[in-house]
C-alpha atoms as a PDB file:
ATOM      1  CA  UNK A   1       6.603 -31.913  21.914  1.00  0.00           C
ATOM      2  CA  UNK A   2       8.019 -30.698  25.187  1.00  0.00           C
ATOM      3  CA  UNK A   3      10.957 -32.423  25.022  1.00  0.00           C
ATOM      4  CA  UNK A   4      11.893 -30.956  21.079  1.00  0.00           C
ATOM      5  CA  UNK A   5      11.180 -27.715  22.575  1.00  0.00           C
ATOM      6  CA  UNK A   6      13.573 -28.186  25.046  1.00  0.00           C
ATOM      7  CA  UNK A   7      16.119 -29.600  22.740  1.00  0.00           C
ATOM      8  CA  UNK A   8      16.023 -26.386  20.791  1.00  0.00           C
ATOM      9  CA  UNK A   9      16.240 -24.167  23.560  1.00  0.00           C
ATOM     10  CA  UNK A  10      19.262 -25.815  25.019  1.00  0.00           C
ATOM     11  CA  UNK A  11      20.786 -25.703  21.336  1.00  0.00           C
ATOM     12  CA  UNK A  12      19.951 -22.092  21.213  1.00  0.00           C
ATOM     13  CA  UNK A  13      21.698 -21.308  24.640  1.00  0.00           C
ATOM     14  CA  UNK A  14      24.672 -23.315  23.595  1.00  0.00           C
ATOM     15  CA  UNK A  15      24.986 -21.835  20.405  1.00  0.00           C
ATOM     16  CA  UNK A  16      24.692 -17.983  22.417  1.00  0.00           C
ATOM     17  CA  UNK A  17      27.451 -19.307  24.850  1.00  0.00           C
ATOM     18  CA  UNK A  18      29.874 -20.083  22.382  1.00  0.00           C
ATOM     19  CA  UNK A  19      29.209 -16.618  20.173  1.00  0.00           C
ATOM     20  CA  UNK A  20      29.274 -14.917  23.662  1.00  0.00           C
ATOM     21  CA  UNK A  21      32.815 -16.854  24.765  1.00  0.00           C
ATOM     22  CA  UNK A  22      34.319 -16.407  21.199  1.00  0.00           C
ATOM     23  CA  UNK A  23      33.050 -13.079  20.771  1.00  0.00           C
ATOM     24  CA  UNK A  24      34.691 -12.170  24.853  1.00  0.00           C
ATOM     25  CA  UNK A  25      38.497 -13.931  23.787  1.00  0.00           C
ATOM     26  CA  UNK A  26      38.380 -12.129  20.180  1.00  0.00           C
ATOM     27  CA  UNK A  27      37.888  -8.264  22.842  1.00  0.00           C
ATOM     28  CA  UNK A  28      40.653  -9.627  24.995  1.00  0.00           C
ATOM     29  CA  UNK A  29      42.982 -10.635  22.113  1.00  0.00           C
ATOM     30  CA  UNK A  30      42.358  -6.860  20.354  1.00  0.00           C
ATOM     31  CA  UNK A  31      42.783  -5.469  23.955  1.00  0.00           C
ATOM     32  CA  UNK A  32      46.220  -7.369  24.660  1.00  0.00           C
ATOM     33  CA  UNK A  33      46.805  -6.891  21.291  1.00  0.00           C
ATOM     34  CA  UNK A  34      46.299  -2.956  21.238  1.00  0.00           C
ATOM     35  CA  UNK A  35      48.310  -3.024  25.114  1.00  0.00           C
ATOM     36  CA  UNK A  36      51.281  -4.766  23.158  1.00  0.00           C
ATOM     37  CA  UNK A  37      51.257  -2.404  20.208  1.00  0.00           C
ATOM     38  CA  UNK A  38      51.676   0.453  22.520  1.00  0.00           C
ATOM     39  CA  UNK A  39      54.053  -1.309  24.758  1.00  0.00           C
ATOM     40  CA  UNK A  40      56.113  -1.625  21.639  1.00  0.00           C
ATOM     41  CA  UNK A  41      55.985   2.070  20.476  1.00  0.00           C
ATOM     42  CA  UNK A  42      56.758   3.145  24.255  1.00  0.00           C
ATOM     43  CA  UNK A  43      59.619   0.665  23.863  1.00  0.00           C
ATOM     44  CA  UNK A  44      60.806   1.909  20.566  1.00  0.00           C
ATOM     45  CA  UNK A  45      60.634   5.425  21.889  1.00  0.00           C
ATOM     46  CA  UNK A  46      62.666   4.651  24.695  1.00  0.00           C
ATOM     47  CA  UNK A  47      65.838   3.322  22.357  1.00  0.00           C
ATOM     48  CA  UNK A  48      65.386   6.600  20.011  1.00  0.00           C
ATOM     49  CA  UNK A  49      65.527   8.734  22.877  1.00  0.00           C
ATOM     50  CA  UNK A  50      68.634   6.510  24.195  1.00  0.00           C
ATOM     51  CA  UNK A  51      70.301   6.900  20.500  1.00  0.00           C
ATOM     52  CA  UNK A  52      69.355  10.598  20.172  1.00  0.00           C
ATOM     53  CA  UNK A  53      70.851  11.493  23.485  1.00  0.00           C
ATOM     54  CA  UNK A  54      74.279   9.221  22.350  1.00  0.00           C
ATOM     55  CA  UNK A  55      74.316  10.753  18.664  1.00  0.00           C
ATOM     56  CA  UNK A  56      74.234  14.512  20.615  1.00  0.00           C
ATOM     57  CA  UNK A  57      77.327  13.620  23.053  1.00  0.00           C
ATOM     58  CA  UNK A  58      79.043  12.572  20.294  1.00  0.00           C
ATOM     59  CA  UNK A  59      78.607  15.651  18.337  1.00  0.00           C
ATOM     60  CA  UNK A  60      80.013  17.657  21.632  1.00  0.00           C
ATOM     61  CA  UNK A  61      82.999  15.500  21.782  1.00  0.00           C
ATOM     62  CA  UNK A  62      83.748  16.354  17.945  1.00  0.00           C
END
């Protein structure tokens, strides 16, 4: 009896350490994910700023 109880309980922690790993990578992935996303907008910004500024000196040279 003691030993099924323990069999259970050690299935029950294993099954809560994989939910709990899985569930800690899927909030890293969305984090990195979400750091990326911005990263890209910041870096998009950056080349229409660059283009912007170009398109403007080349309306003063007209």
């Amino acid at each position: 009896m003691l030993l099924i109880l323990q069999a259970i309980i050690i299935e029950i922690l294993r099954f809560i350490t994989v939910v709990g790993v899985f569930f800690t990578w899927m909030w890293i992935a969305a984090f990195l994910k979400m750091k990326v996303e911005r990263g890209i907008k910041w870096i998009g910004n950056q080349i229409r700023k660059r283009r912007n500024v170009n398109s403007v000196h080349k309306k003063r040279q007209k």
